[in-house]
PDB file of N, CA and C in Angstrom:
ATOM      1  N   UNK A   1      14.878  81.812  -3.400  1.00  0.00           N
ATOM      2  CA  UNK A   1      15.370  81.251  -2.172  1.00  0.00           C
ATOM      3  C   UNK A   1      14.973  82.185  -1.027  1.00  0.00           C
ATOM      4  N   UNK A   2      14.358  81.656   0.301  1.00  0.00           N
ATOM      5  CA  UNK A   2      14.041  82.495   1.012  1.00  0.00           C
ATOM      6  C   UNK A   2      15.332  83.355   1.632  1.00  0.00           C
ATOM      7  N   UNK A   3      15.205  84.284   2.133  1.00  0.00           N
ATOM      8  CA  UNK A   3      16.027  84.923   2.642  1.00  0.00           C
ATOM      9  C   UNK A   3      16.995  84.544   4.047  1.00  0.00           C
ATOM     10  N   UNK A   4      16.106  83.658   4.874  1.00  0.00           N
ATOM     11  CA  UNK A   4      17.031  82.771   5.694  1.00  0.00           C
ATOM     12  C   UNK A   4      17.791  82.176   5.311  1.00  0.00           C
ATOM     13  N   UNK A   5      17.616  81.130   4.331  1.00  0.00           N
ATOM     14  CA  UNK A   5      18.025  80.405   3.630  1.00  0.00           C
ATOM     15  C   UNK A   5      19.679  80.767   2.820  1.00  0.00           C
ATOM     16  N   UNK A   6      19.514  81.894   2.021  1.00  0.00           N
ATOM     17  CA  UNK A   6      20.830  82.527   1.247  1.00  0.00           C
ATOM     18  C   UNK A   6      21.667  83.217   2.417  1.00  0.00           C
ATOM     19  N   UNK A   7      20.966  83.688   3.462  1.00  0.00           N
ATOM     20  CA  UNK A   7      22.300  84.265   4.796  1.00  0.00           C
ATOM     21  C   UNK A   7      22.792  82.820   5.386  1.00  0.00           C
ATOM     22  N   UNK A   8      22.159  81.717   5.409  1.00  0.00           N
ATOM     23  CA  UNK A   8      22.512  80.508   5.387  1.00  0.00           C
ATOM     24  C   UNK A   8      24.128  79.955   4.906  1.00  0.00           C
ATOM     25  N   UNK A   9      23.337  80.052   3.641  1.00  0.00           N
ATOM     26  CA  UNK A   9      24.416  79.867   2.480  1.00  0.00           C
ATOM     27  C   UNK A   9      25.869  80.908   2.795  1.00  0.00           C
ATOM     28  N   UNK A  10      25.507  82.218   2.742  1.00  0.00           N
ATOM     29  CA  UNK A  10      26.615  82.947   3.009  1.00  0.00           C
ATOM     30  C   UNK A  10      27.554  82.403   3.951  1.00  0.00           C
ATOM     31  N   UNK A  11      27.174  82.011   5.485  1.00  0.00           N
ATOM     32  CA  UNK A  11      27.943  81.816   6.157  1.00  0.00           C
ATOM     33  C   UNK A  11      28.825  80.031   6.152  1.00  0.00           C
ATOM     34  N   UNK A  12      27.843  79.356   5.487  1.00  0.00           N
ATOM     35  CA  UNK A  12      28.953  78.165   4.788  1.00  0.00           C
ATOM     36  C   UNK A  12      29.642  78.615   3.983  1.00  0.00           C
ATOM     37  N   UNK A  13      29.875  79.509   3.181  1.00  0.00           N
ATOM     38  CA  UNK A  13      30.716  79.879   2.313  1.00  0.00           C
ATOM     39  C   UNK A  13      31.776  80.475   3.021  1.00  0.00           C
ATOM     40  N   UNK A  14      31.682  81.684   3.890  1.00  0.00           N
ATOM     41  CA  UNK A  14      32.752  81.993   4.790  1.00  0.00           C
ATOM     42  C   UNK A  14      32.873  81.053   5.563  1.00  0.00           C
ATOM     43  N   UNK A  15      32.778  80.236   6.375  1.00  0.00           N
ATOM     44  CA  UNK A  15      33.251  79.375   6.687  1.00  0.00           C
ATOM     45  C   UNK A  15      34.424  78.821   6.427  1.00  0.00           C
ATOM     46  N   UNK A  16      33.796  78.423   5.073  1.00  0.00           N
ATOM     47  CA  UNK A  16      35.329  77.405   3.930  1.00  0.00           C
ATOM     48  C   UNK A  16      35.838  78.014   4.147  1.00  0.00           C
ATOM     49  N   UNK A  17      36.045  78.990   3.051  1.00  0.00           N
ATOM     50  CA  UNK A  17      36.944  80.095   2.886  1.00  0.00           C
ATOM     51  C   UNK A  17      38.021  80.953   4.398  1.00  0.00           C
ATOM     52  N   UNK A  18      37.080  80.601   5.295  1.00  0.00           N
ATOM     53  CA  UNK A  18      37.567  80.422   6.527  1.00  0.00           C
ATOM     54  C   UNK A  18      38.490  79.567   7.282  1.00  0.00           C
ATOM     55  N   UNK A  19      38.421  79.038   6.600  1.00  0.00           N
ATOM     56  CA  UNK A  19      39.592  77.409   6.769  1.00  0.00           C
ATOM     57  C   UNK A  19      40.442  77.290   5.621  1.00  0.00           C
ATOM     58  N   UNK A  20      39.984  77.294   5.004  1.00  0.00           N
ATOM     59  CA  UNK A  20      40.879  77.159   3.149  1.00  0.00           C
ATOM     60  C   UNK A  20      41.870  78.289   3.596  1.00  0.00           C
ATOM     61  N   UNK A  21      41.255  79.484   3.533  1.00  0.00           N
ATOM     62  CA  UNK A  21      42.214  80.631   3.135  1.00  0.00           C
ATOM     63  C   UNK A  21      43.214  81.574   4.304  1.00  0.00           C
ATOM     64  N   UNK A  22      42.375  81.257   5.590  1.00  0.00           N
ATOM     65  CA  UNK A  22      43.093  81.597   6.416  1.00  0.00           C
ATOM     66  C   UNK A  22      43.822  80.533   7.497  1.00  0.00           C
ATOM     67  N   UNK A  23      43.400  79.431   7.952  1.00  0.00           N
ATOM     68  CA  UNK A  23      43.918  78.235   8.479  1.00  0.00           C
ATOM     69  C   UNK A  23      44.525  76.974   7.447  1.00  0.00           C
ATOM     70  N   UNK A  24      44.375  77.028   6.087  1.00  0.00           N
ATOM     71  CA  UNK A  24      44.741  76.491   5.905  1.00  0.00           C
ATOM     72  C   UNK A  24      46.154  76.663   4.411  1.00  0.00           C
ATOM     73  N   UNK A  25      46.221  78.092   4.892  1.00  0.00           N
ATOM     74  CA  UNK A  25      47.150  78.911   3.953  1.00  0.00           C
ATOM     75  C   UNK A  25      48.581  78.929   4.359  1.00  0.00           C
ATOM     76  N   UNK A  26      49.510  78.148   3.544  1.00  0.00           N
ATOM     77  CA  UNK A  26      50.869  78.460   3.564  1.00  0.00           C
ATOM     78  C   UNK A  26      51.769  79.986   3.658  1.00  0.00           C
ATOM     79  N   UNK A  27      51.332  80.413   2.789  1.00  0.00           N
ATOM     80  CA  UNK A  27      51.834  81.671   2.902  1.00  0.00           C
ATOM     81  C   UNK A  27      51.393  83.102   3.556  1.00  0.00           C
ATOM     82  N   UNK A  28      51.921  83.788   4.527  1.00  0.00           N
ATOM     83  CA  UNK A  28      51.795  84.175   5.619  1.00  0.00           C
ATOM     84  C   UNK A  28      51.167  86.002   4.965  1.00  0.00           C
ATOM     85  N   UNK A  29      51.445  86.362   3.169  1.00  0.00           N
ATOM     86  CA  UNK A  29      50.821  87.174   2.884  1.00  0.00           C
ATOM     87  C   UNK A  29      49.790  86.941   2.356  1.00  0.00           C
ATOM     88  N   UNK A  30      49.449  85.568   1.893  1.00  0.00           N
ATOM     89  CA  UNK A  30      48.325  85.366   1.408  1.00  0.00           C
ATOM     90  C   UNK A  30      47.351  85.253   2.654  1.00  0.00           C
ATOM     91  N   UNK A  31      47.423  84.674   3.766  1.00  0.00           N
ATOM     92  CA  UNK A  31      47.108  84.645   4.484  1.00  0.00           C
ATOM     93  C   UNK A  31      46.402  85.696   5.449  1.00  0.00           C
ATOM     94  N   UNK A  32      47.020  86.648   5.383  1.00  0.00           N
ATOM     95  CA  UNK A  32      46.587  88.065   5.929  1.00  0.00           C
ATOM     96  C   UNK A  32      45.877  88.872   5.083  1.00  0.00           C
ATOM     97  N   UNK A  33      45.814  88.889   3.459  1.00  0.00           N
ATOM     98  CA  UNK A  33      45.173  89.459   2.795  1.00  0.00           C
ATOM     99  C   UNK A  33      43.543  88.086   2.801  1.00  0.00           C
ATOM    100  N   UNK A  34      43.937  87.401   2.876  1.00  0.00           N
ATOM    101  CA  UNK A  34      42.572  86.274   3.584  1.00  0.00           C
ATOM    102  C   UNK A  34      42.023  87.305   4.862  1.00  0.00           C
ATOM    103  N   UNK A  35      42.926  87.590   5.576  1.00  0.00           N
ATOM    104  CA  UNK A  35      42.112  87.795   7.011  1.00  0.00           C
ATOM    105  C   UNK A  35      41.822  89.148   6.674  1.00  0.00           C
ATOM    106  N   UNK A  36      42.207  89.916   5.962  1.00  0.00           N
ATOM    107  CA  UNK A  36      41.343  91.345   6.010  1.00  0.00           C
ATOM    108  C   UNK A  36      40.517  91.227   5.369  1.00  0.00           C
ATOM    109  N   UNK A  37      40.119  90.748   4.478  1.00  0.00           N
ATOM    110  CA  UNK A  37      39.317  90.414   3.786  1.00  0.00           C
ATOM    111  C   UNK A  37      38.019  89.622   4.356  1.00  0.00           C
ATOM    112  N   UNK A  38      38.365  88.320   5.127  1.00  0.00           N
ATOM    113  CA  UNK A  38      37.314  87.869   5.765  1.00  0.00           C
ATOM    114  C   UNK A  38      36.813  88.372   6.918  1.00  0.00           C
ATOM    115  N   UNK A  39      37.575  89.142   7.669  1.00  0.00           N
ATOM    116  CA  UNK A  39      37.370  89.206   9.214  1.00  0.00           C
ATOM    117  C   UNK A  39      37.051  91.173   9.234  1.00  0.00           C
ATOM    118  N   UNK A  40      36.228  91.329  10.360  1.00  0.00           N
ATOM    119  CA  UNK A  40      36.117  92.404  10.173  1.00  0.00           C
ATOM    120  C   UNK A  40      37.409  93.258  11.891  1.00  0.00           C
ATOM    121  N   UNK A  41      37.731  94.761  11.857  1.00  0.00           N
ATOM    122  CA  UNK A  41      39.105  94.283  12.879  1.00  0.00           C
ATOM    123  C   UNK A  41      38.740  94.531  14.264  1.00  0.00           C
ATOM    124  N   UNK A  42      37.364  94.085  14.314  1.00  0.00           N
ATOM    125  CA  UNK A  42      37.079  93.472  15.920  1.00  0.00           C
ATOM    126  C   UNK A  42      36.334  92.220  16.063  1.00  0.00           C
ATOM    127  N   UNK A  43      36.900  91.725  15.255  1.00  0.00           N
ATOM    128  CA  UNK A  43      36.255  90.390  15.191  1.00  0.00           C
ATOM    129  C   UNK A  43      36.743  89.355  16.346  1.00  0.00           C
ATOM    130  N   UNK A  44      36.612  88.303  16.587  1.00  0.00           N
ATOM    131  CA  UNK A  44      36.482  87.548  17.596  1.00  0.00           C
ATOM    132  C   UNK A  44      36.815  86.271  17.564  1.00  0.00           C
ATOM    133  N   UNK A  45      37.304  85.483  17.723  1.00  0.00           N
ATOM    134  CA  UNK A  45      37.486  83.924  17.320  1.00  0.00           C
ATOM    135  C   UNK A  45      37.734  83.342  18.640  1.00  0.00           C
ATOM    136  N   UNK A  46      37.127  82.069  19.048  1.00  0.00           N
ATOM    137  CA  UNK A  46      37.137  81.519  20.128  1.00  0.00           C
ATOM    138  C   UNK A  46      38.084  80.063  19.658  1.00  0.00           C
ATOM    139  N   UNK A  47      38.613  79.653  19.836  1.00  0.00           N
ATOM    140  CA  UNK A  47      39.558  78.233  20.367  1.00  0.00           C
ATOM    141  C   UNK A  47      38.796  77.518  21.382  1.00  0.00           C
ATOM    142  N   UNK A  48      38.306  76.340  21.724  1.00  0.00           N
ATOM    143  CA  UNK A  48      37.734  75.863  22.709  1.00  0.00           C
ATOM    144  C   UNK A  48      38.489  75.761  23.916  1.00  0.00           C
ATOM    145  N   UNK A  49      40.108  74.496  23.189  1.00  0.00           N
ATOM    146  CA  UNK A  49      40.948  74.206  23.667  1.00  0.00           C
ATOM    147  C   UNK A  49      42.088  75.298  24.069  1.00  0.00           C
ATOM    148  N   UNK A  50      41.981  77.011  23.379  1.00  0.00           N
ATOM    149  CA  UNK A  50      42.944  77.496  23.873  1.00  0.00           C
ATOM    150  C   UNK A  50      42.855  78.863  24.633  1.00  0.00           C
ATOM    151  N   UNK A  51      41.435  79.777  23.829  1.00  0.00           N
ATOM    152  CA  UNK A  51      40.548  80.703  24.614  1.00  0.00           C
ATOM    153  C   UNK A  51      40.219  81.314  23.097  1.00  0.00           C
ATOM    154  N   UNK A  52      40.050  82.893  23.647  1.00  0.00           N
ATOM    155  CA  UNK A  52      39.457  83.806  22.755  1.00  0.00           C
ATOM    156  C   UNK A  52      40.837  84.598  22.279  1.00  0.00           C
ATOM    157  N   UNK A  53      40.838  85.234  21.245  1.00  0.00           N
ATOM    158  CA  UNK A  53      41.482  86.242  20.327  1.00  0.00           C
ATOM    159  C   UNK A  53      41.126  87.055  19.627  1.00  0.00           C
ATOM    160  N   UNK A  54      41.413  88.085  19.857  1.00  0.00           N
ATOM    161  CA  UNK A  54      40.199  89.543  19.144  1.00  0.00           C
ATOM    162  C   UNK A  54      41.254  89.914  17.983  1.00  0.00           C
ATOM    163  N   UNK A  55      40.737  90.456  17.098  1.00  0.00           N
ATOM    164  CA  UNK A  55      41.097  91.201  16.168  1.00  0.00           C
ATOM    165  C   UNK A  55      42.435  90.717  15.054  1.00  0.00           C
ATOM    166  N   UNK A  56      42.338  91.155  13.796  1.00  0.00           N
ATOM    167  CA  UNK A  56      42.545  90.458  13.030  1.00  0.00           C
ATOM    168  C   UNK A  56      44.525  90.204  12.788  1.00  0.00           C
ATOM    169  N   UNK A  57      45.162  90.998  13.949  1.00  0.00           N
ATOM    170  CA  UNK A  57      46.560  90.749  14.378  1.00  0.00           C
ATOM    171  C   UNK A  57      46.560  89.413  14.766  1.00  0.00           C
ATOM    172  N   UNK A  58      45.548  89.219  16.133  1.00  0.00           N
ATOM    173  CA  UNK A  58      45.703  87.994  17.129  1.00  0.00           C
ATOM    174  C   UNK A  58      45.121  86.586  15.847  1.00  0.00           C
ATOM    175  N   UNK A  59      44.130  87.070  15.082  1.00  0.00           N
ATOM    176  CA  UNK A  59      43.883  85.588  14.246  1.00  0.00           C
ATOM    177  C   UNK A  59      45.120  85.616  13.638  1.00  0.00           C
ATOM    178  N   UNK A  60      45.562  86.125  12.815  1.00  0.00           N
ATOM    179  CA  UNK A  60      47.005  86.344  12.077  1.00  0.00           C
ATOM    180  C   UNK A  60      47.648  85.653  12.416  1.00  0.00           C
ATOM    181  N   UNK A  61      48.497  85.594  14.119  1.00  0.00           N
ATOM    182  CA  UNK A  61      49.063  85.229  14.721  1.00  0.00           C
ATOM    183  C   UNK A  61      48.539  83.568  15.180  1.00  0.00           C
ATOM    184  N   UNK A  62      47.662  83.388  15.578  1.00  0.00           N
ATOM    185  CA  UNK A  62      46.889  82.073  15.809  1.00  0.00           C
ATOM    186  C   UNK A  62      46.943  80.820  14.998  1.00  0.00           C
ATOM    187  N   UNK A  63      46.760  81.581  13.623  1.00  0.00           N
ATOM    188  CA  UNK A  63      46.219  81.204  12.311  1.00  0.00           C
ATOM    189  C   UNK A  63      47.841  80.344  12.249  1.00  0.00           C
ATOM    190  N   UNK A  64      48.454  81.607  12.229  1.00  0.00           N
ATOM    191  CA  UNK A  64      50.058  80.963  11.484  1.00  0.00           C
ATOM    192  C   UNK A  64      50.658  79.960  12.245  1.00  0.00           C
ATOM    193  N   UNK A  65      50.342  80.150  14.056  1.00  0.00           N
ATOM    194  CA  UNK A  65      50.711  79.179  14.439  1.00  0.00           C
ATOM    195  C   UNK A  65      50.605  77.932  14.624  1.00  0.00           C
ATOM    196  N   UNK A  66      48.905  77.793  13.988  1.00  0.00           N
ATOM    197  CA  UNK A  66      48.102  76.400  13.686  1.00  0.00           C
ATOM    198  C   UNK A  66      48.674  75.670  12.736  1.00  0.00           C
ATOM    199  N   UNK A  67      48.934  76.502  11.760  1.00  0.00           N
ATOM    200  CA  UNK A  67      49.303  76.020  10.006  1.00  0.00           C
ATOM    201  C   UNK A  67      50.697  75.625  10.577  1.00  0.00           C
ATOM    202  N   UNK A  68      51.865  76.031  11.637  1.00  0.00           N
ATOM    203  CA  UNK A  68      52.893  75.362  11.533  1.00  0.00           C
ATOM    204  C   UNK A  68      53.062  74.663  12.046  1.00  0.00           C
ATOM    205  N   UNK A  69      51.787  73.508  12.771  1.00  0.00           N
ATOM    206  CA  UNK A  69      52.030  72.688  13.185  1.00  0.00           C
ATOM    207  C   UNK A  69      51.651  71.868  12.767  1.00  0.00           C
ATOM    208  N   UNK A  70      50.751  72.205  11.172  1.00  0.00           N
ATOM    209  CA  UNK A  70      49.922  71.020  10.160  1.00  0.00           C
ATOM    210  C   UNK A  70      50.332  71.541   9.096  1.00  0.00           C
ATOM    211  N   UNK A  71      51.660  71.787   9.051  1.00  0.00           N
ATOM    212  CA  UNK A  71      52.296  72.510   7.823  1.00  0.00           C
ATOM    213  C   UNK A  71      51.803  71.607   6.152  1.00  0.00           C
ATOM    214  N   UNK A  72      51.983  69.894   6.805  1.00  0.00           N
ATOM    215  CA  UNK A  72      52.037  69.171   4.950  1.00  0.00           C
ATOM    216  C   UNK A  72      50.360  68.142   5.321  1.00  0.00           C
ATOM    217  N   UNK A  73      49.567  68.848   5.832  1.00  0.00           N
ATOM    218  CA  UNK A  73      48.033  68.900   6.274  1.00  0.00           C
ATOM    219  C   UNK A  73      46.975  69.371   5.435  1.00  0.00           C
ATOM    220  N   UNK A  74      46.018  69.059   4.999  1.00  0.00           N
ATOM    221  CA  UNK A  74      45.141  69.676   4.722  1.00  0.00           C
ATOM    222  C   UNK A  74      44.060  69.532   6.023  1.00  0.00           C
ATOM    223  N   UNK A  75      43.176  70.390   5.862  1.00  0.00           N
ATOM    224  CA  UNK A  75      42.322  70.741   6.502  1.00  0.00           C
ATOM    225  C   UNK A  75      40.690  70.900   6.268  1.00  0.00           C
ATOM    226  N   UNK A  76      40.043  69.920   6.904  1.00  0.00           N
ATOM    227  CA  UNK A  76      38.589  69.687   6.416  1.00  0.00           C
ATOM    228  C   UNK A  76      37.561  69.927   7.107  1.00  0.00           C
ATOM    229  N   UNK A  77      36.566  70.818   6.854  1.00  0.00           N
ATOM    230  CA  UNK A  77      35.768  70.995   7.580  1.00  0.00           C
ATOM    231  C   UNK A  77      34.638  69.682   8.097  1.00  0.00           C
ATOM    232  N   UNK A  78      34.355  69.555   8.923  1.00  0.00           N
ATOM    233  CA  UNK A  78      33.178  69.186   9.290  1.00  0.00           C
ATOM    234  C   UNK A  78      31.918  69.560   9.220  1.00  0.00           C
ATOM    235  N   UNK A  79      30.601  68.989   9.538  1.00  0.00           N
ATOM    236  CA  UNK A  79      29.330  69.904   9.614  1.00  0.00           C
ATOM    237  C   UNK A  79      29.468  71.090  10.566  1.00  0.00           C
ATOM    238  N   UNK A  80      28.871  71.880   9.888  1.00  0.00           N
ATOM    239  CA  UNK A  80      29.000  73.606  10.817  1.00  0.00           C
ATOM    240  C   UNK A  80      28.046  73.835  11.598  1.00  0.00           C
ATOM    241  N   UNK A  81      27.291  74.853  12.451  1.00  0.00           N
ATOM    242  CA  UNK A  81      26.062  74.882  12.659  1.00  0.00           C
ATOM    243  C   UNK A  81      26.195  76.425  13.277  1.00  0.00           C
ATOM    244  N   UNK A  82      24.942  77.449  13.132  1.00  0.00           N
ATOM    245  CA  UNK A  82      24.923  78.413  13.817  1.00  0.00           C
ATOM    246  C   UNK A  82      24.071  78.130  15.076  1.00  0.00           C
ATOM    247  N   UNK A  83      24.522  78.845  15.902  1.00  0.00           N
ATOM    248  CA  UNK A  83      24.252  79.293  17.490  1.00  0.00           C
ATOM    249  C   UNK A  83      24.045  80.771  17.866  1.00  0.00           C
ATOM    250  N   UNK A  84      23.013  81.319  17.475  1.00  0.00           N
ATOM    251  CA  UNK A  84      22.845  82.752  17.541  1.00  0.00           C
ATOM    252  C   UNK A  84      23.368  83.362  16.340  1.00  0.00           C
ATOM    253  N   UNK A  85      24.345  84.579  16.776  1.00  0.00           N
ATOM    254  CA  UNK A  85      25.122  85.061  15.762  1.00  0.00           C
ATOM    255  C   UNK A  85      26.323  84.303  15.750  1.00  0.00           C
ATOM    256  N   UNK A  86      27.004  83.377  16.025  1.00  0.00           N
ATOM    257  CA  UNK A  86      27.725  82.783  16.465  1.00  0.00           C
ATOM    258  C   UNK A  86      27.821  81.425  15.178  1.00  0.00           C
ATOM    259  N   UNK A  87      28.945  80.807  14.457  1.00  0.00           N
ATOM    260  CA  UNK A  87      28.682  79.663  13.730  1.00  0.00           C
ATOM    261  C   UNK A  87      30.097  78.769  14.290  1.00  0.00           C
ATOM    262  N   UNK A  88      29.791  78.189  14.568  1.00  0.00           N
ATOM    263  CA  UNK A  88      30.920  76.577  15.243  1.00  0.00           C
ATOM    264  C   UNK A  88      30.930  76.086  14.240  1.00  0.00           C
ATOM    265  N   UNK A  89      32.561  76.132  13.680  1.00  0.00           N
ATOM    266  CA  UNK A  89      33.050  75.461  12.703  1.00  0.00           C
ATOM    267  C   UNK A  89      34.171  74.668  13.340  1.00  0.00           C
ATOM    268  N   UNK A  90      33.826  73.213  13.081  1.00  0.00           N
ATOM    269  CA  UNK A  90      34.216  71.969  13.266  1.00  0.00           C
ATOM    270  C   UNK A  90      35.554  71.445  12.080  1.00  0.00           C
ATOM    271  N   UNK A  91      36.602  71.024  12.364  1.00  0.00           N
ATOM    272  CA  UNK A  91      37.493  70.754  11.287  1.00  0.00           C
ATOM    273  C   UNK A  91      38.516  69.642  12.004  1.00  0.00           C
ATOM    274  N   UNK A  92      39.089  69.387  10.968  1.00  0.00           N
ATOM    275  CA  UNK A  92      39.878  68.102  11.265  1.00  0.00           C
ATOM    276  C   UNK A  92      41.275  68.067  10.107  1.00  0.00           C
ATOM    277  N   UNK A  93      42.435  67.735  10.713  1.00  0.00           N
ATOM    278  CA  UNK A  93      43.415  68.248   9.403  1.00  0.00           C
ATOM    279  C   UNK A  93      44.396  66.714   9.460  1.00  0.00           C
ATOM    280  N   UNK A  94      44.612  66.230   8.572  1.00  0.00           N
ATOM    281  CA  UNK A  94      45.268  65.468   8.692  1.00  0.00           C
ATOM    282  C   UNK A  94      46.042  65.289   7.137  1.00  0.00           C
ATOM    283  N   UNK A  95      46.594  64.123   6.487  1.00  0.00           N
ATOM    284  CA  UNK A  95      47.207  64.056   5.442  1.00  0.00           C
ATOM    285  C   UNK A  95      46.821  64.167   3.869  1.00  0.00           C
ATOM    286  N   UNK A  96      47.255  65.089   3.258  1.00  0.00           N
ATOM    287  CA  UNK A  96      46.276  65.223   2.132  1.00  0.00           C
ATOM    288  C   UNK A  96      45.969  64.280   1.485  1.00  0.00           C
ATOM    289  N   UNK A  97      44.748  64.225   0.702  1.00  0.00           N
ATOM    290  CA  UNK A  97      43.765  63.302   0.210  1.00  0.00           C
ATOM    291  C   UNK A  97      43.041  62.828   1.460  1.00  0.00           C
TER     292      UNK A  97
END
Protein backbone atom coordinates (compact mmCIF):
# COMPACT_ATOMS: atom_id res chain seq x y z
CA UNK A 1 0.00 0.00 0.00
CA UNK A 2 1.45 3.25 -0.87
CA UNK A 3 2.36 5.30 1.86
CA UNK A 4 -0.27 8.07 1.30
CA UNK A 5 -2.61 5.76 1.19
CA UNK A 6 -2.02 3.84 4.93
CA UNK A 7 -1.62 7.66 6.66
CA UNK A 8 -4.99 7.74 4.89
CA UNK A 9 -6.25 4.88 6.53
CA UNK A 10 -4.79 5.93 9.90
CA UNK A 11 -6.73 8.96 10.11
CA UNK A 12 -10.24 7.16 9.30
CA UNK A 13 -9.45 5.03 11.95
CA UNK A 14 -8.92 7.88 14.48
CA UNK A 15 -11.58 9.42 13.37
CA UNK A 16 -14.08 6.53 14.47
CA UNK A 17 -12.52 5.95 17.33
CA UNK A 18 -12.89 9.63 17.61
CA UNK A 19 -16.52 9.56 17.81
CA UNK A 20 -17.07 6.01 19.19
CA UNK A 21 -14.79 6.54 22.09
CA UNK A 22 -14.71 9.96 22.95
CA UNK A 23 -18.19 11.58 21.73
CA UNK A 24 -19.87 8.84 21.85
CA UNK A 25 -18.86 7.36 25.36
CA UNK A 26 -21.12 7.11 28.36
CA UNK A 27 -18.81 6.94 30.88
CA UNK A 28 -16.90 9.97 31.80
CA UNK A 29 -13.60 7.62 32.78
CA UNK A 30 -13.72 5.79 29.90
CA UNK A 31 -13.99 8.67 28.14
CA UNK A 32 -10.94 10.54 29.26
CA UNK A 33 -8.74 7.55 29.10
CA UNK A 34 -10.20 7.77 25.18
CA UNK A 35 -8.97 11.34 25.16
CA UNK A 36 -5.46 10.80 26.40
CA UNK A 37 -5.01 8.37 24.45
CA UNK A 38 -6.33 9.88 21.23
CA UNK A 39 -5.53 13.47 21.56
CA UNK A 40 -2.25 14.79 21.99
CA UNK A 41 -2.43 17.88 25.18
CA UNK A 42 -2.35 20.67 22.69
CA UNK A 43 -4.50 19.49 20.52
CA UNK A 44 -7.26 21.49 19.01
CA UNK A 45 -10.84 20.78 18.08
CA UNK A 46 -12.97 23.21 16.25
CA UNK A 47 -17.04 23.12 16.65
CA UNK A 48 -18.34 25.03 13.63
CA UNK A 49 -21.49 25.91 15.44
CA UNK A 50 -19.72 26.66 18.78
CA UNK A 51 -15.82 27.71 18.26
CA UNK A 52 -12.45 26.24 19.09
CA UNK A 53 -11.19 24.27 22.33
CA UNK A 54 -7.60 23.49 23.03
CA UNK A 55 -6.38 20.81 24.97
CA UNK A 56 -7.47 17.68 26.19
CA UNK A 57 -9.40 19.26 29.62
CA UNK A 58 -11.57 21.56 27.19
CA UNK A 59 -12.42 18.29 24.75
CA UNK A 60 -13.18 16.41 28.05
CA UNK A 61 -15.43 18.98 28.95
CA UNK A 62 -17.11 19.51 25.38
CA UNK A 63 -17.19 15.90 24.76
CA UNK A 64 -19.29 15.24 28.03
CA UNK A 65 -21.41 17.96 27.35
CA UNK A 66 -22.38 16.70 23.80
CA UNK A 67 -22.98 13.07 25.06
CA UNK A 68 -25.53 14.67 27.63
CA UNK A 69 -27.52 15.90 25.36
CA UNK A 70 -27.58 12.57 23.06
CA UNK A 71 -27.32 10.58 26.11
CA UNK A 72 -29.77 7.27 24.53
CA UNK A 73 -28.07 8.34 20.81
CA UNK A 74 -25.78 6.76 18.90
CA UNK A 75 -23.59 8.53 16.82
CA UNK A 76 -22.57 8.11 13.10
CA UNK A 77 -20.11 9.29 11.21
CA UNK A 78 -20.48 10.61 7.89
CA UNK A 79 -17.92 10.83 4.92
CA UNK A 80 -14.70 12.51 6.36
CA UNK A 81 -12.27 14.35 4.27
CA UNK A 82 -8.78 15.92 4.94
CA UNK A 83 -8.02 19.64 4.39
CA UNK A 84 -4.35 20.09 4.92
CA UNK A 85 -3.38 18.76 8.24
CA UNK A 86 -6.73 19.28 9.24
CA UNK A 87 -9.63 16.20 8.80
CA UNK A 88 -13.55 17.39 9.00
CA UNK A 89 -15.37 14.83 10.55
CA UNK A 90 -19.00 14.97 9.73
CA UNK A 91 -21.54 13.02 12.15
CA UNK A 92 -25.02 12.76 12.86
CA UNK A 93 -26.54 11.11 16.17
CA UNK A 94 -29.80 10.13 16.44
CA UNK A 95 -31.71 6.82 17.76
CA UNK A 96 -29.93 3.65 17.93
CA UNK A 97 -30.11 1.36 15.03
Amino acid sequence: MPRGDKHALQHIDLADSHLRDVFGENDPARRRAAIDEIYTEDCVFYDPSKGVYRGRDEIDRIAGAIKATHLNSDISQLPSRGIGQWRLVRWVSGPPG
